[in-house]
N, C-alpha and C. Protein backbone atom coordinates (compact mmCIF):
# COMPACT_ATOMS: atom_id res chain seq x y z
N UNK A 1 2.79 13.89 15.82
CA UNK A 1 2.38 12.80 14.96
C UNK A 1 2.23 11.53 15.81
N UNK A 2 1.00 10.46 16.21
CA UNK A 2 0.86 9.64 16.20
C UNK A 2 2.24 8.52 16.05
N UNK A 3 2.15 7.62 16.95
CA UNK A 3 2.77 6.16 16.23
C UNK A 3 1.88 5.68 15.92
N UNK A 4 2.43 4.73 14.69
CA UNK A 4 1.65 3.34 14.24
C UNK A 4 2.82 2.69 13.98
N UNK A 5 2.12 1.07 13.92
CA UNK A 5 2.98 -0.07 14.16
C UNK A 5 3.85 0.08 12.41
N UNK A 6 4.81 -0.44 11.90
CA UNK A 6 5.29 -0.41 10.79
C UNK A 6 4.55 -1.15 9.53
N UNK A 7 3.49 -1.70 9.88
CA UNK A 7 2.51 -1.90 8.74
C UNK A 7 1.79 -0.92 8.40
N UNK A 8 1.29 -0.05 9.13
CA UNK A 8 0.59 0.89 9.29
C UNK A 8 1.47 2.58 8.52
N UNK A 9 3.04 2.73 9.05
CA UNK A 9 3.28 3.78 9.08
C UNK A 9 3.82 4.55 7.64
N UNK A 10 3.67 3.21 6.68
CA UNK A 10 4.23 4.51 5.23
C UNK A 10 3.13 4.19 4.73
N UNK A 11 3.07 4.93 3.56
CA UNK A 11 1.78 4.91 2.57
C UNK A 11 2.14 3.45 1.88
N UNK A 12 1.33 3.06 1.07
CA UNK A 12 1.62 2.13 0.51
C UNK A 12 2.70 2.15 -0.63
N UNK A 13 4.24 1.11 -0.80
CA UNK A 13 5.19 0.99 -1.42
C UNK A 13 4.95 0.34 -2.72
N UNK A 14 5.65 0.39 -3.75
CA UNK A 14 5.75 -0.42 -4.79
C UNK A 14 6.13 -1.88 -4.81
N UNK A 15 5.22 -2.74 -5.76
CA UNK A 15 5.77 -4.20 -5.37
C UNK A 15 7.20 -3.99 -5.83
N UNK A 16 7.76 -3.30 -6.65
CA UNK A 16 8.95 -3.39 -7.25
C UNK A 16 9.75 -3.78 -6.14
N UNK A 17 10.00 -2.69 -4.53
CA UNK A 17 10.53 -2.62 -3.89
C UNK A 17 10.46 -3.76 -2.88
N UNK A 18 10.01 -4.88 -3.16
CA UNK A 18 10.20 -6.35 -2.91
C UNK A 18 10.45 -7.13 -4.11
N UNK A 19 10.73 -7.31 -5.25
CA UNK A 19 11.04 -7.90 -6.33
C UNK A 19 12.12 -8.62 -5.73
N UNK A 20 12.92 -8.34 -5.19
CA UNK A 20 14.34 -8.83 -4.90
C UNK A 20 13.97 -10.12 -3.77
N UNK A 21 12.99 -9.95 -2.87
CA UNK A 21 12.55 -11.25 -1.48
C UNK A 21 11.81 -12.06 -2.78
N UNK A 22 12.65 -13.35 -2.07
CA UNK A 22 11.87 -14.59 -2.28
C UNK A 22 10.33 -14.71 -1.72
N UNK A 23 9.50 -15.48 -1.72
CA UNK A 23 8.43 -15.77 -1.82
C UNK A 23 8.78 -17.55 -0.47
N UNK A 24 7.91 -17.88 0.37
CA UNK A 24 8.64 -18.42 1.47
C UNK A 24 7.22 -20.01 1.18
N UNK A 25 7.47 -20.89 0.86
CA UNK A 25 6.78 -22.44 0.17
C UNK A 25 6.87 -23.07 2.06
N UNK A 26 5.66 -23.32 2.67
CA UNK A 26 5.62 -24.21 3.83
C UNK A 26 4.50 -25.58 3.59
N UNK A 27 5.38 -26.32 3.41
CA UNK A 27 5.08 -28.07 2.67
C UNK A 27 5.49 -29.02 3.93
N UNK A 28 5.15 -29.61 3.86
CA UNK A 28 5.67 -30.90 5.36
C UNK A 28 6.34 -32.01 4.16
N UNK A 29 5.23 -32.22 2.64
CA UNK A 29 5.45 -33.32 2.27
C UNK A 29 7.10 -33.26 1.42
N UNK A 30 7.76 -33.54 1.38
CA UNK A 30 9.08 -33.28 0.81
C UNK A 30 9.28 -33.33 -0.89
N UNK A 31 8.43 -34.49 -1.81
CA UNK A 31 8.17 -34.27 -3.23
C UNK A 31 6.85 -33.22 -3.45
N UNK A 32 6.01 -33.15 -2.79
CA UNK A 32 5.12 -31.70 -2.92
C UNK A 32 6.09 -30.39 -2.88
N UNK A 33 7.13 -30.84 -2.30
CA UNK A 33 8.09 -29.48 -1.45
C UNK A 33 8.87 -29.05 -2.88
N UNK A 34 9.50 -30.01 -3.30
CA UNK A 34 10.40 -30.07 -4.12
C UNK A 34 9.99 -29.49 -5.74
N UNK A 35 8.78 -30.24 -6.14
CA UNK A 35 8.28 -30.06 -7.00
C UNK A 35 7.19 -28.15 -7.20
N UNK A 36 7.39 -28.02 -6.14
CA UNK A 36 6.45 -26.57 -5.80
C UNK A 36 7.55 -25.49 -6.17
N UNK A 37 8.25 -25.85 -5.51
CA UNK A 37 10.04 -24.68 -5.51
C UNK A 37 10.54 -24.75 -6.89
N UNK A 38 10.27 -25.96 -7.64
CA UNK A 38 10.76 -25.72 -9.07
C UNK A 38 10.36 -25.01 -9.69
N UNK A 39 8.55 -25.64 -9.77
CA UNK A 39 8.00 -24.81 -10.31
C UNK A 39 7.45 -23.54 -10.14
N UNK A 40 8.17 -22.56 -9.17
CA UNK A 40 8.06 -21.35 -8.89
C UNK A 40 9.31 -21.16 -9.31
N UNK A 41 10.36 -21.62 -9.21
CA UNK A 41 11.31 -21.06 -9.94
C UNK A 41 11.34 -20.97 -11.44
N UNK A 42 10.87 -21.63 -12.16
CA UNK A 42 10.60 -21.91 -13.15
C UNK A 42 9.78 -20.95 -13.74
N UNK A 43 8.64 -20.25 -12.87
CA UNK A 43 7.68 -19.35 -13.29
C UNK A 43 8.36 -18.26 -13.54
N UNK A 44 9.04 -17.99 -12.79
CA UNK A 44 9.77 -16.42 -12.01
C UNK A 44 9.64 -15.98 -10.81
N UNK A 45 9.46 -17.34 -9.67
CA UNK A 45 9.11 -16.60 -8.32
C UNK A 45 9.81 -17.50 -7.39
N UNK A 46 10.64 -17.22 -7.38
CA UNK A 46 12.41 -17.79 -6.42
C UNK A 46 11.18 -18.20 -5.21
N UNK A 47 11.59 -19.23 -4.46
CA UNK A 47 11.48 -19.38 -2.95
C UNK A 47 12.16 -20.22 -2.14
N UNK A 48 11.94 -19.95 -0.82
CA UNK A 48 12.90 -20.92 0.28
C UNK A 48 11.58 -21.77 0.39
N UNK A 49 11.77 -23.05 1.63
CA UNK A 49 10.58 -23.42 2.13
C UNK A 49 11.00 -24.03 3.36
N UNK A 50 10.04 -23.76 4.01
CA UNK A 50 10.17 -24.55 5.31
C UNK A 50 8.99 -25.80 5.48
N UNK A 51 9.37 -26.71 6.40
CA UNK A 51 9.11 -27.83 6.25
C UNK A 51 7.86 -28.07 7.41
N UNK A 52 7.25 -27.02 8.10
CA UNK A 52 6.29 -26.92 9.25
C UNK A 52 6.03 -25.56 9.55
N UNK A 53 5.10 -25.29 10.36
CA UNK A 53 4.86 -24.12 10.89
C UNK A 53 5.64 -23.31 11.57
N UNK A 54 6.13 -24.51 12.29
CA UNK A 54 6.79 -23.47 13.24
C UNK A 54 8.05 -22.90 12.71
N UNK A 55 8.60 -23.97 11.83
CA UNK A 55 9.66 -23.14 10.99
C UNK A 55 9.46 -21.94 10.01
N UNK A 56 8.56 -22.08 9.63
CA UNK A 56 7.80 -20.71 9.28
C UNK A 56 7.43 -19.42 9.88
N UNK A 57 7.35 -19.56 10.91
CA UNK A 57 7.19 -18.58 12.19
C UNK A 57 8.65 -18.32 12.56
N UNK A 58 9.67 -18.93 12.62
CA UNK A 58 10.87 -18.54 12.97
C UNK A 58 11.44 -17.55 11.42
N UNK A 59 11.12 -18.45 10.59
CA UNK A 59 11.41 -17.47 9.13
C UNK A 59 11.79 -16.09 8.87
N UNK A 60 10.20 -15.97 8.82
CA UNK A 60 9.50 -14.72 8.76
C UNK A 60 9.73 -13.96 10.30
N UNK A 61 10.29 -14.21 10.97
CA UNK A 61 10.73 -13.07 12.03
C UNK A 61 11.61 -12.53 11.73
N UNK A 62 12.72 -13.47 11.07
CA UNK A 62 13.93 -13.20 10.57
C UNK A 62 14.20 -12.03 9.30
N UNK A 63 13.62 -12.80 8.41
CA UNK A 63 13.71 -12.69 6.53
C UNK A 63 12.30 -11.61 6.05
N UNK A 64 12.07 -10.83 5.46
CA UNK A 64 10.95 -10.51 4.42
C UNK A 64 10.97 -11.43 3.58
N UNK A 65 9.71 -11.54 3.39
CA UNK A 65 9.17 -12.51 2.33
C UNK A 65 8.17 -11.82 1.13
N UNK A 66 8.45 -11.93 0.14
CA UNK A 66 7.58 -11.75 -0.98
C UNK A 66 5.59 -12.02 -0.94
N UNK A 67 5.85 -13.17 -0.58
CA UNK A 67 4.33 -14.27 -0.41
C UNK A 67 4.81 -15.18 0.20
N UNK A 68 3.60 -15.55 0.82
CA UNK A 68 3.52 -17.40 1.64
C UNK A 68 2.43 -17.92 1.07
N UNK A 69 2.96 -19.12 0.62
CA UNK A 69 2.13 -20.50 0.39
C UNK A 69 2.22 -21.74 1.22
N UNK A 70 1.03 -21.75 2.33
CA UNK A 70 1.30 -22.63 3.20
C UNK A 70 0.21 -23.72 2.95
N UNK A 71 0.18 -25.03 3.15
CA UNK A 71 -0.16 -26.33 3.24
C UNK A 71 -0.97 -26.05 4.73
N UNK A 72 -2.51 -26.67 4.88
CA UNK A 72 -2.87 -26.66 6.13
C UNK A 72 -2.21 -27.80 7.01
N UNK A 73 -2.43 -29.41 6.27
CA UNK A 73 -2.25 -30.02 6.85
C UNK A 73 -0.68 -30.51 6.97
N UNK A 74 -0.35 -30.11 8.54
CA UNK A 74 1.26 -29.90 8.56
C UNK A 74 1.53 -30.71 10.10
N UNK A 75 2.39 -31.57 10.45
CA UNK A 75 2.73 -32.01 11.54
C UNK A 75 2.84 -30.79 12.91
N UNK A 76 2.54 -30.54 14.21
CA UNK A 76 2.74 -29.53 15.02
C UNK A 76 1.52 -28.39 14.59
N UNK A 77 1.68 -27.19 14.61
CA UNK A 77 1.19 -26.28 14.23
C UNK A 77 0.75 -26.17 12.57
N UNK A 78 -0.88 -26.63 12.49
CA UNK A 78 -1.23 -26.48 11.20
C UNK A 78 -1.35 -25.30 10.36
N UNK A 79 -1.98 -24.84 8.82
CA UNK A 79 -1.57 -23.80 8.08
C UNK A 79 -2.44 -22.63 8.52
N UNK A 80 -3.81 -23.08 9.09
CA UNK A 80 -4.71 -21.94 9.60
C UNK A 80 -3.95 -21.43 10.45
N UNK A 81 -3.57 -21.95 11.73
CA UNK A 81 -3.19 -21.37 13.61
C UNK A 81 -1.87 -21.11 12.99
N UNK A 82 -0.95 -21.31 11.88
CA UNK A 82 0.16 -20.34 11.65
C UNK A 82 0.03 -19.17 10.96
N UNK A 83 -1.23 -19.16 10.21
CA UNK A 83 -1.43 -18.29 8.95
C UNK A 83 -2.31 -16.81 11.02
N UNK A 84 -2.94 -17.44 11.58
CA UNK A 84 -3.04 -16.53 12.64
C UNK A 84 -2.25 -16.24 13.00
N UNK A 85 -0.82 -16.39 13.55
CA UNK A 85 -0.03 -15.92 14.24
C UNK A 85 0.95 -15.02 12.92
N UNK A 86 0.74 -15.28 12.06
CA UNK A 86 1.60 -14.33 10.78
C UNK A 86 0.56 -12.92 10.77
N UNK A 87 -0.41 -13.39 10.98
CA UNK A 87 -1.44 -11.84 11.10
C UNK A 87 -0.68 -11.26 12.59
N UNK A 88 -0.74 -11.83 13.74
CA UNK A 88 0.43 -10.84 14.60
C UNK A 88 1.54 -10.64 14.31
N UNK A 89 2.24 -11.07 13.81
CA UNK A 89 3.69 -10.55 13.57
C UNK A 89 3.81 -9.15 13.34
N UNK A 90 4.98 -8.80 13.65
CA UNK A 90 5.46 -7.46 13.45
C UNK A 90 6.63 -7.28 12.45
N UNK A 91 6.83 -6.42 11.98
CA UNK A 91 8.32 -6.24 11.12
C UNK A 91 7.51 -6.62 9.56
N UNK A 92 8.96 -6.83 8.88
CA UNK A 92 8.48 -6.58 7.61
C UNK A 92 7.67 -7.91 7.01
N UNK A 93 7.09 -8.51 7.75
CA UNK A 93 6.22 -9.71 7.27
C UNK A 93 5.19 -9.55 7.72
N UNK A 94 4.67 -8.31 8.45
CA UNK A 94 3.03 -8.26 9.21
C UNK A 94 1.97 -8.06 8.03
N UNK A 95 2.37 -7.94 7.09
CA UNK A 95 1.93 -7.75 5.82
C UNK A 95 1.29 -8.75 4.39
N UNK A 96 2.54 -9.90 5.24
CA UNK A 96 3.08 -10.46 3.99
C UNK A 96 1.38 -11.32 3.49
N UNK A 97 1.53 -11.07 1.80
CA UNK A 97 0.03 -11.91 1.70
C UNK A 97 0.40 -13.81 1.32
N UNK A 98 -0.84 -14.11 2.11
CA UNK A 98 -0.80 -15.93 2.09
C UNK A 98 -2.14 -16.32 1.40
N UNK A 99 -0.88 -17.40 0.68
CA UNK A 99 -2.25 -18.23 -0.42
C UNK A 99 -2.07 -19.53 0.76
N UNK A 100 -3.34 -20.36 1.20
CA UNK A 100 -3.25 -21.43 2.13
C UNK A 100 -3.68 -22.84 0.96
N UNK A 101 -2.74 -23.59 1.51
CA UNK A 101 -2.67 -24.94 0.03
C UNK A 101 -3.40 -26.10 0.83
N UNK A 102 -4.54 -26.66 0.05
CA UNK A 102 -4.92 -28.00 1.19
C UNK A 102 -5.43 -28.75 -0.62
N UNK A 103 -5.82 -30.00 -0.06
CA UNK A 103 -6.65 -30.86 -0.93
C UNK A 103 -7.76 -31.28 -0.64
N UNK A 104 -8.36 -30.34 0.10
CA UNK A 104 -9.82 -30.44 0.36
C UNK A 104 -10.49 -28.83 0.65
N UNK A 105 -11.10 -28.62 -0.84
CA UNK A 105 -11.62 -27.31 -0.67
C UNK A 105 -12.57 -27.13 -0.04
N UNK A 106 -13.04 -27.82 1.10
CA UNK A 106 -14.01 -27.37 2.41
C UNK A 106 -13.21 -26.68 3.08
N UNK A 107 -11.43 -26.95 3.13
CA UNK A 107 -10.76 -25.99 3.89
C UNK A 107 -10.84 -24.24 3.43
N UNK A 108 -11.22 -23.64 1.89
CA UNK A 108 -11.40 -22.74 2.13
C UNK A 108 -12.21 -21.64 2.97
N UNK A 109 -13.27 -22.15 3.83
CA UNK A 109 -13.90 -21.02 4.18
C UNK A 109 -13.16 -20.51 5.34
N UNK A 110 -12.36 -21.79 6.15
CA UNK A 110 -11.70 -21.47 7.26
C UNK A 110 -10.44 -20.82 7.35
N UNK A 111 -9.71 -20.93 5.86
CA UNK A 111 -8.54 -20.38 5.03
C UNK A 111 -9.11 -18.52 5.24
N UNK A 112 -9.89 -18.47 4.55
CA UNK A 112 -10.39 -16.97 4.84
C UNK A 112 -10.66 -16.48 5.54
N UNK A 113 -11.45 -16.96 6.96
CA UNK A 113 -12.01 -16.45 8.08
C UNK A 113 -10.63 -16.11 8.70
N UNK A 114 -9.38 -17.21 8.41
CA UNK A 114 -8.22 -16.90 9.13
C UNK A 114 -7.35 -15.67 8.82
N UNK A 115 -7.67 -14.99 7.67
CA UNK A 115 -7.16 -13.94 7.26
C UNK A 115 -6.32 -14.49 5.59
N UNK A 116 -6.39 -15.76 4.96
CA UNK A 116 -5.64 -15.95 3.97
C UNK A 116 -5.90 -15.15 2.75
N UNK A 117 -5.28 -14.70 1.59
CA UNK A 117 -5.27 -13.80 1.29
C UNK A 117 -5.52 -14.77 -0.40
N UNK A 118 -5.14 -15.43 -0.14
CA UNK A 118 -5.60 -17.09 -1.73
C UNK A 118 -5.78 -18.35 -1.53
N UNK A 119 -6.35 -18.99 -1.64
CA UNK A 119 -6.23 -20.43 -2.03
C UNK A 119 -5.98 -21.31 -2.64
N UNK A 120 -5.34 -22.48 -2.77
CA UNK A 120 -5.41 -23.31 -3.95
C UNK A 120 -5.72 -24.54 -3.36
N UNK A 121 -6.14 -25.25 -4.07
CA UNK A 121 -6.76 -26.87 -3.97
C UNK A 121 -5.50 -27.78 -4.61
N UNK A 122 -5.27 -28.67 -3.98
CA UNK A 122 -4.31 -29.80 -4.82
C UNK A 122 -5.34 -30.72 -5.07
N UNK A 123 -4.47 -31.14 -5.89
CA UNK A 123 -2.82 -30.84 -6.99
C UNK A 123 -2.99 -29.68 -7.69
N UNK A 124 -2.07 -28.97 -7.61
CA UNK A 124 -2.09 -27.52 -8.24
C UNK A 124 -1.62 -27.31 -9.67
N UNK A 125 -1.96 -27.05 -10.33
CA UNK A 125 -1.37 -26.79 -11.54
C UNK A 125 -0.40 -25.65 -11.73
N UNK A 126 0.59 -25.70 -12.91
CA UNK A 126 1.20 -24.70 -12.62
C UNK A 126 0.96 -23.31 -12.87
N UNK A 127 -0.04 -23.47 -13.90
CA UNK A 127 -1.26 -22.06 -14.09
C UNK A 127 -1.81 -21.46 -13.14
N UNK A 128 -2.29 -22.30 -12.27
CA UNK A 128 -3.16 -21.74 -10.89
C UNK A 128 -1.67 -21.52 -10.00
N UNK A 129 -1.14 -21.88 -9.99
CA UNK A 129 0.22 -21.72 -8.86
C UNK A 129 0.47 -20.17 -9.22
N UNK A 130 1.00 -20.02 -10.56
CA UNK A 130 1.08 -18.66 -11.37
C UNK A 130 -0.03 -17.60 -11.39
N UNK A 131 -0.93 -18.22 -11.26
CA UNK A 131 -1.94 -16.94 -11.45
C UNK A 131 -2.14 -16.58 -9.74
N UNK A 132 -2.10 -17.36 -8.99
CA UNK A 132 -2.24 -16.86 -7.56
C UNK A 132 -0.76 -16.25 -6.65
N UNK A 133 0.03 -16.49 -7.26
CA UNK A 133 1.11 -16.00 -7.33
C UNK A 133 1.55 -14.82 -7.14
N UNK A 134 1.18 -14.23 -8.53
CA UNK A 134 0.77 -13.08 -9.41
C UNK A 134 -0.30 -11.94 -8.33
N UNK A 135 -1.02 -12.41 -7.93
CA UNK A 135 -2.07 -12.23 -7.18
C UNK A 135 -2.05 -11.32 -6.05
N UNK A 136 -1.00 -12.33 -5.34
CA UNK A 136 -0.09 -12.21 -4.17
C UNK A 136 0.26 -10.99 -3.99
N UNK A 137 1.70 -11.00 -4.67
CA UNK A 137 2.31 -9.87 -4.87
C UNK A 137 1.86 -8.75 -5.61
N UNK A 138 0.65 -8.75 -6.56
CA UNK A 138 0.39 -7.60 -6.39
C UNK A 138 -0.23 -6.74 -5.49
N UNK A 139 -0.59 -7.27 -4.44
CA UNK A 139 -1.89 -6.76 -3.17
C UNK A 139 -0.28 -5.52 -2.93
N UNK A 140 -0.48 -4.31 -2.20
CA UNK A 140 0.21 -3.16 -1.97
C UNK A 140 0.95 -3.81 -1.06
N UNK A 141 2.03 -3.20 -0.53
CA UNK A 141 2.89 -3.87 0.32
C UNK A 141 3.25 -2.63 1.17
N UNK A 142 3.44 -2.36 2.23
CA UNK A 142 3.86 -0.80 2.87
C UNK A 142 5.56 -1.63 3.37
N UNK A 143 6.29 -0.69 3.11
CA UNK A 143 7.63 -0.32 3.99
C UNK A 143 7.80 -0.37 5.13
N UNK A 144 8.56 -1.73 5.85
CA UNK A 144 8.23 -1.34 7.16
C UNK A 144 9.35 -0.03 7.48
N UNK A 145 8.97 0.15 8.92
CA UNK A 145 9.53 0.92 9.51
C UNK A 145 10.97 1.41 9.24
N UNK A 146 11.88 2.27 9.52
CA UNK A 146 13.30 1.86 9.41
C UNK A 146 14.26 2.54 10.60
């Protein structure tokens, strides 16, 4: 039998079997931050957040994550060139699907070319937060490795 990398090597898993991971909010602005985490908690979708990219990249090496919702415009490493380096990752986040958050929807085409998996435009409502959400986690998720 072949190797493949652990995104690759089970069939596809049930979202159930992530129900339990938070969902991972990367905001720079701190009341955008605050107000985002509520209202995902509020929906039904727990999350941590980190406050930049690069803390996001340390994260997700660490932790599985449910979904990422990242902000492009971020001090250091912006949401596109992190949302690329989350497409290399390995382990149980090589997977993970990203909605990319800006307030200028010219940023979507570059959101997608980068591999993002949703978008939203601010100010977000909490409908669109929820419905892309939703979205997210349902895309298949494979098991990583063990």
């Amino acid at each position: 039998m072949a190797s493949h990398s652990s995104c690759e090597q089970s069939a596809a898993t049930s979202v159930d079997a992530y129900a339990s991971e938070p969902g991972l909010l990367v905001e720079d602005n701190v009341l955008v931050q605050q107000s985002l985490v509520h209202a995902l908690e509020v929906i039904g979708f727990p999350a941590k957040f980190a406050s930049d990219g690069e803390q996001a990249l340390a994260m997700l090496q660490q932790t599985p994550y449910r979904f990422v919702l990242m902000d492009v415009q971020m001090p250091g490493i912006n949401g596109i060139d992190a949302l690329a380096k989350i497409r290399q990752l390995e382990g149980p986040n090589c997977d993970v699907p990203v909605a990319i958050m800006s307030g200028n929807d010219s940023e979507r085409a570059a959101a997608t070319a980068a591999g993002a998996d949703g978008f939203l435009t601010k100010p977000i409502a909490v409908s669109d937060l929820g419905k892309t959400v939703q979205e997210l986690i349902a895309r298949a998720r494979r098991e990583p490795a063990k």
